[in-house]
PDB file of N, CA and C in Angstrom:
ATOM      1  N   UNK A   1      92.490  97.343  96.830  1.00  0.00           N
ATOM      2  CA  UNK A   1      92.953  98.474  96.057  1.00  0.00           C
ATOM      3  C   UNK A   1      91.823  98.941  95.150  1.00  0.00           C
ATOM      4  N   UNK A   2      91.565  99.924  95.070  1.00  0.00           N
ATOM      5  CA  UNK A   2      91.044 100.539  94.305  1.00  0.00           C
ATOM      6  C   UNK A   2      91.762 100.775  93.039  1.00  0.00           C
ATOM      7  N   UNK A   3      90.629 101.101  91.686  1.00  0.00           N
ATOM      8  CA  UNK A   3      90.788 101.673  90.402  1.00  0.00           C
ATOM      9  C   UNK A   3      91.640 103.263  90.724  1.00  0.00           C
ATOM     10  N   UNK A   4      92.603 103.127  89.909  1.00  0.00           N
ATOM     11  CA  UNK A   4      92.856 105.151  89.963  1.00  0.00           C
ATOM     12  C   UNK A   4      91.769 105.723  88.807  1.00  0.00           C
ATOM     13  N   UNK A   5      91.235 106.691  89.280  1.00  0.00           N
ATOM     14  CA  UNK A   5      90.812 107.761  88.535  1.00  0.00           C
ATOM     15  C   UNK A   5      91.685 107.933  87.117  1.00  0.00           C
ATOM     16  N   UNK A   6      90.947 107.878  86.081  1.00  0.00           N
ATOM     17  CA  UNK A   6      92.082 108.276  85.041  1.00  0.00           C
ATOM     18  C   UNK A   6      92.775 107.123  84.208  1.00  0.00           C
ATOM     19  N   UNK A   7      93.265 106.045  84.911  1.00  0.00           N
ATOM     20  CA  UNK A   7      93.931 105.355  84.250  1.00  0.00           C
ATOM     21  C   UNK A   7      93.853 104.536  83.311  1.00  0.00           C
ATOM     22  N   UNK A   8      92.650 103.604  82.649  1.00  0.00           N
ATOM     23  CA  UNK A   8      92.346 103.177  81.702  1.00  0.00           C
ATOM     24  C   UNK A   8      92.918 101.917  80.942  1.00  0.00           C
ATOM     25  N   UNK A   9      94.466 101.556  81.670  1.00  0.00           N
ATOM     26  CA  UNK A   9      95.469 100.867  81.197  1.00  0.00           C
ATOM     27  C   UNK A   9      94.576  99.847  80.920  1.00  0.00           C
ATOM     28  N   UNK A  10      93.569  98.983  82.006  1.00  0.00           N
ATOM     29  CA  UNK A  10      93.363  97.787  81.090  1.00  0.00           C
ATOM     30  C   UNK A  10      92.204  98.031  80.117  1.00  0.00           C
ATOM     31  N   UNK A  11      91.543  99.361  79.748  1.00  0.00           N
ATOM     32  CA  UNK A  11      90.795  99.368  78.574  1.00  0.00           C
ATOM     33  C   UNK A  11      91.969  99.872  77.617  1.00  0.00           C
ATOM     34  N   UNK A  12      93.091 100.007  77.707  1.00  0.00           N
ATOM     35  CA  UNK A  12      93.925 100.018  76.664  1.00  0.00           C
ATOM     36  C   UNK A  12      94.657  98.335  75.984  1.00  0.00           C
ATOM     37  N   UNK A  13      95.381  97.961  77.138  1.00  0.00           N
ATOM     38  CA  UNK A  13      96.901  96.928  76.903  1.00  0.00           C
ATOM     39  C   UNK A  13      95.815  95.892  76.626  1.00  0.00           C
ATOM     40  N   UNK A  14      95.202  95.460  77.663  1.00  0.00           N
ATOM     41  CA  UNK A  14      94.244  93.722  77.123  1.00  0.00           C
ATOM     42  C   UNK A  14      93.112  94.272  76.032  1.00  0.00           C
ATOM     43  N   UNK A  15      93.708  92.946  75.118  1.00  0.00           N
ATOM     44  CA  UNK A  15      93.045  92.244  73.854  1.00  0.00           C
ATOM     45  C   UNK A  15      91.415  92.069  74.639  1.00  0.00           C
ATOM     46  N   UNK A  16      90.067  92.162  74.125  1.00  0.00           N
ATOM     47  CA  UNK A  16      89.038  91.749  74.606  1.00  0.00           C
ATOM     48  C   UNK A  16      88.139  91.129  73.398  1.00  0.00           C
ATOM     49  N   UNK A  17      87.786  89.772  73.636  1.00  0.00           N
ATOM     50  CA  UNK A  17      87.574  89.088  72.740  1.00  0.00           C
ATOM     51  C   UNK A  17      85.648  88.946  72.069  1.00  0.00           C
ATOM     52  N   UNK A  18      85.247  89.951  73.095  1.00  0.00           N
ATOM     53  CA  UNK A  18      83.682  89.882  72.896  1.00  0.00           C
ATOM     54  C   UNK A  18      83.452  90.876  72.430  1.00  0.00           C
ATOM     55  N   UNK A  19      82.467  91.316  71.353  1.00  0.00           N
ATOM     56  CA  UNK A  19      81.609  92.297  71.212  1.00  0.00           C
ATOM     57  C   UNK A  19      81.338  93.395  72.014  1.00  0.00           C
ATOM     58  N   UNK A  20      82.112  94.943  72.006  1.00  0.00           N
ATOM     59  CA  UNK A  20      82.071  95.669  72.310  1.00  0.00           C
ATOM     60  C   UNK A  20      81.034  96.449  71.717  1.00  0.00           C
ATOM     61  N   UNK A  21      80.008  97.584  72.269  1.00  0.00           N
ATOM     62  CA  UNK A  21      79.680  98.710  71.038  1.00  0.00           C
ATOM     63  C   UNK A  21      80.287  99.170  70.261  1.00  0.00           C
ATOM     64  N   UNK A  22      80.060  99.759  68.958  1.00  0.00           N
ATOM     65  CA  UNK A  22      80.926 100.416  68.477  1.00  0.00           C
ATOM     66  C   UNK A  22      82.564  99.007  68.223  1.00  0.00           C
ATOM     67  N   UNK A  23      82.733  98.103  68.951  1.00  0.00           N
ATOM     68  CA  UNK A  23      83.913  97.439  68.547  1.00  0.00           C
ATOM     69  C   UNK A  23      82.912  95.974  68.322  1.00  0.00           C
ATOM     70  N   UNK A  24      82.588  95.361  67.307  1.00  0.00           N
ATOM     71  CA  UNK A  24      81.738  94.319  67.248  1.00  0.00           C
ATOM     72  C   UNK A  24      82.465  93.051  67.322  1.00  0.00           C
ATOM     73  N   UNK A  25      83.837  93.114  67.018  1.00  0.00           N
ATOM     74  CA  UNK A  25      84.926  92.258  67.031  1.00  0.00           C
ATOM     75  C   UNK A  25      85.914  92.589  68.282  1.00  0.00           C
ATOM     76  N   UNK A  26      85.228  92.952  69.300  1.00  0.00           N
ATOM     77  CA  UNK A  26      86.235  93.103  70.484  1.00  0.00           C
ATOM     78  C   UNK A  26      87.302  94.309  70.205  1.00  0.00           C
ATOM     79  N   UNK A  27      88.340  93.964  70.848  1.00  0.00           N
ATOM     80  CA  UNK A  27      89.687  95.330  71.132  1.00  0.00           C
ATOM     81  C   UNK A  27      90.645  94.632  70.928  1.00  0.00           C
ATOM     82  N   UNK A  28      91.798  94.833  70.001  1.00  0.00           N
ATOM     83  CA  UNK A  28      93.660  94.191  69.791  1.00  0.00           C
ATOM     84  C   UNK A  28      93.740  94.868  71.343  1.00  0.00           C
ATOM     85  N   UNK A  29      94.884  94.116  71.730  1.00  0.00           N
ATOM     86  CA  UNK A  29      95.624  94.844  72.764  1.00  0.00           C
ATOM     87  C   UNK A  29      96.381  96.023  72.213  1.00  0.00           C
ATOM     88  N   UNK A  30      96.759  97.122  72.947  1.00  0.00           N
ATOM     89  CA  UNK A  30      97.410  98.312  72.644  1.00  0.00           C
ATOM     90  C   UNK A  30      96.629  99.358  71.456  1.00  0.00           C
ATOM     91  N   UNK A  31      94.948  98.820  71.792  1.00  0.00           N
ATOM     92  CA  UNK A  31      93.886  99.734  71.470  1.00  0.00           C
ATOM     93  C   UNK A  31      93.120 100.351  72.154  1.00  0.00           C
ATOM     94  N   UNK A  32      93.109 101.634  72.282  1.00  0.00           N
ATOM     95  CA  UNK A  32      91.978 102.018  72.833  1.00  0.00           C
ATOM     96  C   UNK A  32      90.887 101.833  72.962  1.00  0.00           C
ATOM     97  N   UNK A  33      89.901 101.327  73.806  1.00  0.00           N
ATOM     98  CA  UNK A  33      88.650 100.926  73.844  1.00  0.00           C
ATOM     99  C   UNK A  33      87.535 102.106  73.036  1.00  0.00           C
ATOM    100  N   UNK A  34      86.983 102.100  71.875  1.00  0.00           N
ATOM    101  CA  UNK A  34      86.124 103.309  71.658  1.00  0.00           C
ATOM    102  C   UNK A  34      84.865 103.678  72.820  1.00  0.00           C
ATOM    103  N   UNK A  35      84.998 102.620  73.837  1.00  0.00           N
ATOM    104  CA  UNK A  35      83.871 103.553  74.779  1.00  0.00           C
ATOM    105  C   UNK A  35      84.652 103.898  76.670  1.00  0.00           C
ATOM    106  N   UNK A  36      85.751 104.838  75.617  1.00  0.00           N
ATOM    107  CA  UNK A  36      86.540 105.472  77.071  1.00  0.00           C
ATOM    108  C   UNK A  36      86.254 106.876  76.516  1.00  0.00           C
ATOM    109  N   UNK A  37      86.278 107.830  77.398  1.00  0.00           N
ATOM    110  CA  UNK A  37      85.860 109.318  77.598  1.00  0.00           C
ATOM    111  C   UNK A  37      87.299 109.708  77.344  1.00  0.00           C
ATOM    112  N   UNK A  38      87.382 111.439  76.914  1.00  0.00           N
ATOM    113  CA  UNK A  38      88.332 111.999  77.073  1.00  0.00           C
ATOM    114  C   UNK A  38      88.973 111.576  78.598  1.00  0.00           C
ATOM    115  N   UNK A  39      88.730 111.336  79.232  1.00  0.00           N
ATOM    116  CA  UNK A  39      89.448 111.448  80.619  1.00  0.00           C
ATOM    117  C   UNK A  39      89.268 110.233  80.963  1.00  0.00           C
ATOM    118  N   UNK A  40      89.568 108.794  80.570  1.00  0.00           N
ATOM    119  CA  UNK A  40      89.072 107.976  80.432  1.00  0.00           C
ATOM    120  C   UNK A  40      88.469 107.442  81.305  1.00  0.00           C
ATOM    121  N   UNK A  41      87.331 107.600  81.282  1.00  0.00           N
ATOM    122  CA  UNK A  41      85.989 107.174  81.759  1.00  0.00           C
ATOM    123  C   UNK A  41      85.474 106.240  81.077  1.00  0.00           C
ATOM    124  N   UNK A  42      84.666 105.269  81.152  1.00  0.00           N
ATOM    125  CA  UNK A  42      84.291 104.265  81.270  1.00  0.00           C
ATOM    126  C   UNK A  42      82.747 104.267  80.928  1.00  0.00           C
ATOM    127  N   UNK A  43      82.004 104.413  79.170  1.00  0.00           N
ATOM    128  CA  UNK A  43      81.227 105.112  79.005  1.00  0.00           C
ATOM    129  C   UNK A  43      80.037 104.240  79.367  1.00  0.00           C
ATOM    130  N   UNK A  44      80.415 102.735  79.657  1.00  0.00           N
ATOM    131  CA  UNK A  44      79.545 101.172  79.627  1.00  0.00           C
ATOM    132  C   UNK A  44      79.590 101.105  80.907  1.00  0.00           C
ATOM    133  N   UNK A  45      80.007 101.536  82.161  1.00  0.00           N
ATOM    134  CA  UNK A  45      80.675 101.131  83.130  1.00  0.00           C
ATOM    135  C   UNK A  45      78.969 101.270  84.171  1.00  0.00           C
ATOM    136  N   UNK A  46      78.733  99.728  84.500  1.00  0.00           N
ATOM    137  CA  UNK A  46      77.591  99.642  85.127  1.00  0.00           C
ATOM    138  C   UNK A  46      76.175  99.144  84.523  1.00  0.00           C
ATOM    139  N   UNK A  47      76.650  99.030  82.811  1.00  0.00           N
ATOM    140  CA  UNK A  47      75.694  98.743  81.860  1.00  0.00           C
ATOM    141  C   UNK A  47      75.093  97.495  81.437  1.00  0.00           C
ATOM    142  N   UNK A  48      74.622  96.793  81.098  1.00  0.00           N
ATOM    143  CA  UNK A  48      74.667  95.520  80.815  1.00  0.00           C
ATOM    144  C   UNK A  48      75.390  94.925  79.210  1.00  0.00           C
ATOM    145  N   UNK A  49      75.832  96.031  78.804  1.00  0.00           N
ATOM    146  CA  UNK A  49      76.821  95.774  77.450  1.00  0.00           C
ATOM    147  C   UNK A  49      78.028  95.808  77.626  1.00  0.00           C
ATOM    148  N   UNK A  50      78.371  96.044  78.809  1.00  0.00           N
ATOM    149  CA  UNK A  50      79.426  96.387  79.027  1.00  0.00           C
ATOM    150  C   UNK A  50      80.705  94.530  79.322  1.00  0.00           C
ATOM    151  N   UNK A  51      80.877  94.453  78.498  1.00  0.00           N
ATOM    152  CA  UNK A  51      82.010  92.969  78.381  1.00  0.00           C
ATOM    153  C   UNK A  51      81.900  92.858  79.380  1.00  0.00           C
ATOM    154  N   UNK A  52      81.547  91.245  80.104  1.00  0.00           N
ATOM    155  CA  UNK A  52      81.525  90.588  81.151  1.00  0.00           C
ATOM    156  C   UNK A  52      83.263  90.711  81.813  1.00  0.00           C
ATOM    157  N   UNK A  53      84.332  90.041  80.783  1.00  0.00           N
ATOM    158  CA  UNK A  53      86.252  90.222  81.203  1.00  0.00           C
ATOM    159  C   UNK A  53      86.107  91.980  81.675  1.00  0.00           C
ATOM    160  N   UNK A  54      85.453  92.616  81.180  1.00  0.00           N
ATOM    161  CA  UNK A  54      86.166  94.211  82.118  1.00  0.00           C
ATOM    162  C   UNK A  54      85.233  94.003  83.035  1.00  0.00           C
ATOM    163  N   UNK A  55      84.418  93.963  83.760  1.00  0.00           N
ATOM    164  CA  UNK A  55      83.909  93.601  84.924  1.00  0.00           C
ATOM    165  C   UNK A  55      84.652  92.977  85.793  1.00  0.00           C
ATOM    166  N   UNK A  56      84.832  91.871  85.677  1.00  0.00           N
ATOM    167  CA  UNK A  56      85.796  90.891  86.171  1.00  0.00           C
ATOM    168  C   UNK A  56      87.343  91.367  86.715  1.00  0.00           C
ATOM    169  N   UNK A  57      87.730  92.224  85.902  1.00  0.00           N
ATOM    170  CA  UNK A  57      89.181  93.142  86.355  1.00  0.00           C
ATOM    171  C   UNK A  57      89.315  93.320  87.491  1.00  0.00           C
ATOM    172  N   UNK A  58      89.986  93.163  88.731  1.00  0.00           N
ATOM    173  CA  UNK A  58      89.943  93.699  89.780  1.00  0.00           C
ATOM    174  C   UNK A  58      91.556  94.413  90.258  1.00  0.00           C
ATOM    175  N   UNK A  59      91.792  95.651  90.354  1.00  0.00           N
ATOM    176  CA  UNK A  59      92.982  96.188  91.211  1.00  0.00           C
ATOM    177  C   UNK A  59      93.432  95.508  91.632  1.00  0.00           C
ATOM    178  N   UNK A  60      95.128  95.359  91.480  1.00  0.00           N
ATOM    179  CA  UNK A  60      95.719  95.108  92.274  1.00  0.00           C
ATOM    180  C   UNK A  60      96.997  95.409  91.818  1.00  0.00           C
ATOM    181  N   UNK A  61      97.960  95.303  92.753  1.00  0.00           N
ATOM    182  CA  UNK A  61      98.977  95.690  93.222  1.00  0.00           C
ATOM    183  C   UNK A  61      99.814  95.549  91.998  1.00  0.00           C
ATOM    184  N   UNK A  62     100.065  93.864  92.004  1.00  0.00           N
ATOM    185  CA  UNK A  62     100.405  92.837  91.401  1.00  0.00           C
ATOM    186  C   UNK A  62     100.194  93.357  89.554  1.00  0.00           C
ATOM    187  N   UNK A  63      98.862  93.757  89.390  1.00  0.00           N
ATOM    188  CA  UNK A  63      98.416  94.405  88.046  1.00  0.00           C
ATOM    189  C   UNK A  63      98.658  95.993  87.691  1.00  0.00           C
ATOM    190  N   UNK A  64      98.560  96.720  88.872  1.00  0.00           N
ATOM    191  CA  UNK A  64      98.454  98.327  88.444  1.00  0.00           C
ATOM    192  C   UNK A  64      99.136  98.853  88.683  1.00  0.00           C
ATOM    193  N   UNK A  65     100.647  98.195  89.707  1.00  0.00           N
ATOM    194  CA  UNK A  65     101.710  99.054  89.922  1.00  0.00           C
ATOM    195  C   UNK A  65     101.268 100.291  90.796  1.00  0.00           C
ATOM    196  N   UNK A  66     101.884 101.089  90.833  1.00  0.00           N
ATOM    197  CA  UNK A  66     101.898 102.411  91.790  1.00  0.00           C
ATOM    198  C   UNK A  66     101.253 103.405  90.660  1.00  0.00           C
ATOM    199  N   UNK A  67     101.646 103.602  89.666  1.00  0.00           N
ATOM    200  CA  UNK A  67     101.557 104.453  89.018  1.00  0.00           C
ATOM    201  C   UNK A  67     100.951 103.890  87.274  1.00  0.00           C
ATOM    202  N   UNK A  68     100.143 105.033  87.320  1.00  0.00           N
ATOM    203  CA  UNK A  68      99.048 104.652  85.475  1.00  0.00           C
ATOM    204  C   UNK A  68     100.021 103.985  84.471  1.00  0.00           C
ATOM    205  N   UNK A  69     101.455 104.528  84.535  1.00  0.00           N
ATOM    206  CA  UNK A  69     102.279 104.291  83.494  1.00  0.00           C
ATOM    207  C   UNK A  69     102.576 102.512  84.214  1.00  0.00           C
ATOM    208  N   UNK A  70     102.948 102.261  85.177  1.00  0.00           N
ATOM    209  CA  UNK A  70     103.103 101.046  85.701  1.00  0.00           C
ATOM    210  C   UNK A  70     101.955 100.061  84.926  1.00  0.00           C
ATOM    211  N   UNK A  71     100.723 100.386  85.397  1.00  0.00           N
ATOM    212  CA  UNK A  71      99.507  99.988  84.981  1.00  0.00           C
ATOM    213  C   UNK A  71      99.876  99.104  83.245  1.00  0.00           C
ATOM    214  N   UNK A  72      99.940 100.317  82.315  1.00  0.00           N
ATOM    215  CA  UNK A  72      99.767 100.141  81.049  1.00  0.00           C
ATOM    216  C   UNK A  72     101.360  99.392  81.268  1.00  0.00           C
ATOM    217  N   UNK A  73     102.603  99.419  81.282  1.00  0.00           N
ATOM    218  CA  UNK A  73     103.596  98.529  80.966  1.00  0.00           C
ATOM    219  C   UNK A  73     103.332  97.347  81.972  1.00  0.00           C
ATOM    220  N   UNK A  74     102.662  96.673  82.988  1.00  0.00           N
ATOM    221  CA  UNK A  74     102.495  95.665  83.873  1.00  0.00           C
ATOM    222  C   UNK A  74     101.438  94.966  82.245  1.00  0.00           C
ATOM    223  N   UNK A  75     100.358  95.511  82.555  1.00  0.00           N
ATOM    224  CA  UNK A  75      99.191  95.163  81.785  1.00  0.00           C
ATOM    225  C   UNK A  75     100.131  94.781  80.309  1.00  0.00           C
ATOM    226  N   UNK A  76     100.353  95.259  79.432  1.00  0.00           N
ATOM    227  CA  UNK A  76     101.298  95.068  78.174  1.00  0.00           C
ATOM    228  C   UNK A  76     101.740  93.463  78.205  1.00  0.00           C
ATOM    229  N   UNK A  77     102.815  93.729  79.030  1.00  0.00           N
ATOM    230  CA  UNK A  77     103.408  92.674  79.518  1.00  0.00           C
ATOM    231  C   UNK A  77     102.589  91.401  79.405  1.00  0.00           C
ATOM    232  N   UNK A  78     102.171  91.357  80.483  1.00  0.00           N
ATOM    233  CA  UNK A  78     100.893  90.372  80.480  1.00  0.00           C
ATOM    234  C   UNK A  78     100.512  89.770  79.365  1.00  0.00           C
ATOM    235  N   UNK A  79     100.042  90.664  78.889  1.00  0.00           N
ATOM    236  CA  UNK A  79      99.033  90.593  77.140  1.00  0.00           C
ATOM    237  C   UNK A  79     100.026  89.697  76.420  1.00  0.00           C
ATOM    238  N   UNK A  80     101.424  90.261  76.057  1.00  0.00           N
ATOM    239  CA  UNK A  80     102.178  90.116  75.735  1.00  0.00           C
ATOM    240  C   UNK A  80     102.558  88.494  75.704  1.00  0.00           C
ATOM    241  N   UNK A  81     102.691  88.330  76.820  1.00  0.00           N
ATOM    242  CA  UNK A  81     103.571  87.161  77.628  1.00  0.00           C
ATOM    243  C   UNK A  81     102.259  86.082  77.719  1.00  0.00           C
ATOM    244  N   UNK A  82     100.957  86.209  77.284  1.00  0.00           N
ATOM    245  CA  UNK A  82      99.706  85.631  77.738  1.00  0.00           C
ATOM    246  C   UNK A  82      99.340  84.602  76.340  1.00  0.00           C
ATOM    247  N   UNK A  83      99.679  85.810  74.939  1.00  0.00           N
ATOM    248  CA  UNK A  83      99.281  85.600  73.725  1.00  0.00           C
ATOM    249  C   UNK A  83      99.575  83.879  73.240  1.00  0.00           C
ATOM    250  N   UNK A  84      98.497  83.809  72.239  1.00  0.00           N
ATOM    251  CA  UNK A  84      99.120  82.195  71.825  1.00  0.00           C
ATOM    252  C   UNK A  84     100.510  81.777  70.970  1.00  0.00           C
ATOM    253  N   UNK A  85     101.081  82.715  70.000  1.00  0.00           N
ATOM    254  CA  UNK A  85     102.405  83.123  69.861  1.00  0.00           C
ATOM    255  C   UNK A  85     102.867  84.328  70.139  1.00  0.00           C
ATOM    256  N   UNK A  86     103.758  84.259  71.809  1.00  0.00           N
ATOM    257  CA  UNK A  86     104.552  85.232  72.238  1.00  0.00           C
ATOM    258  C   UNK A  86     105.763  85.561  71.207  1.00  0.00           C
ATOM    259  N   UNK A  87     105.773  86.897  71.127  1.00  0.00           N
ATOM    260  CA  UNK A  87     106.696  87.517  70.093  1.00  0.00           C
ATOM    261  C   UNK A  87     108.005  88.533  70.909  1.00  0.00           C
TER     262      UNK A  87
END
């Protein structure tokens, strides 16, 4: 499976715990990554700053659902259900 165009869910829902640009303390989950584009694009994508965990991401079914909105409530979830106290 491929990435959809557009969707961004896991630079939104997952927490990322390394040094981002611009985020020096990583991303909370249910933050926007500051290096996504209006259209979220992926401004690190191919870079060598770019967080080793978003590299690692790979499509799937199982993760992205059919649809972007699937994506971000699958992904949530996850985060959610992953954390060291689930709430």
């Amino acid at each position: 499976m491929e990435c959809r165009v557009g969707c961004a869910a896991c630079c939104i829902a997952v927490s990322i715990t390394s040094p981002i640009p611009g985020m020096p303390l990583g991303k909370p989950a249910g933050v926007r990554c500051v290096q996504l584009t209006e259209n979220n694009a992926c401004k690190l994508f191919g870079r060598p700053e770019r967080p080793s965990v978003c590299g690692s991401l790979q499509a799937s079914i199982d993760m992205c659902g059919e649809t972007n909105e699937d994506a971000l409530r699958i992904l949530s979830d996850m985060e959610r259900l992953t954390r060291p106290n689930p709430q």
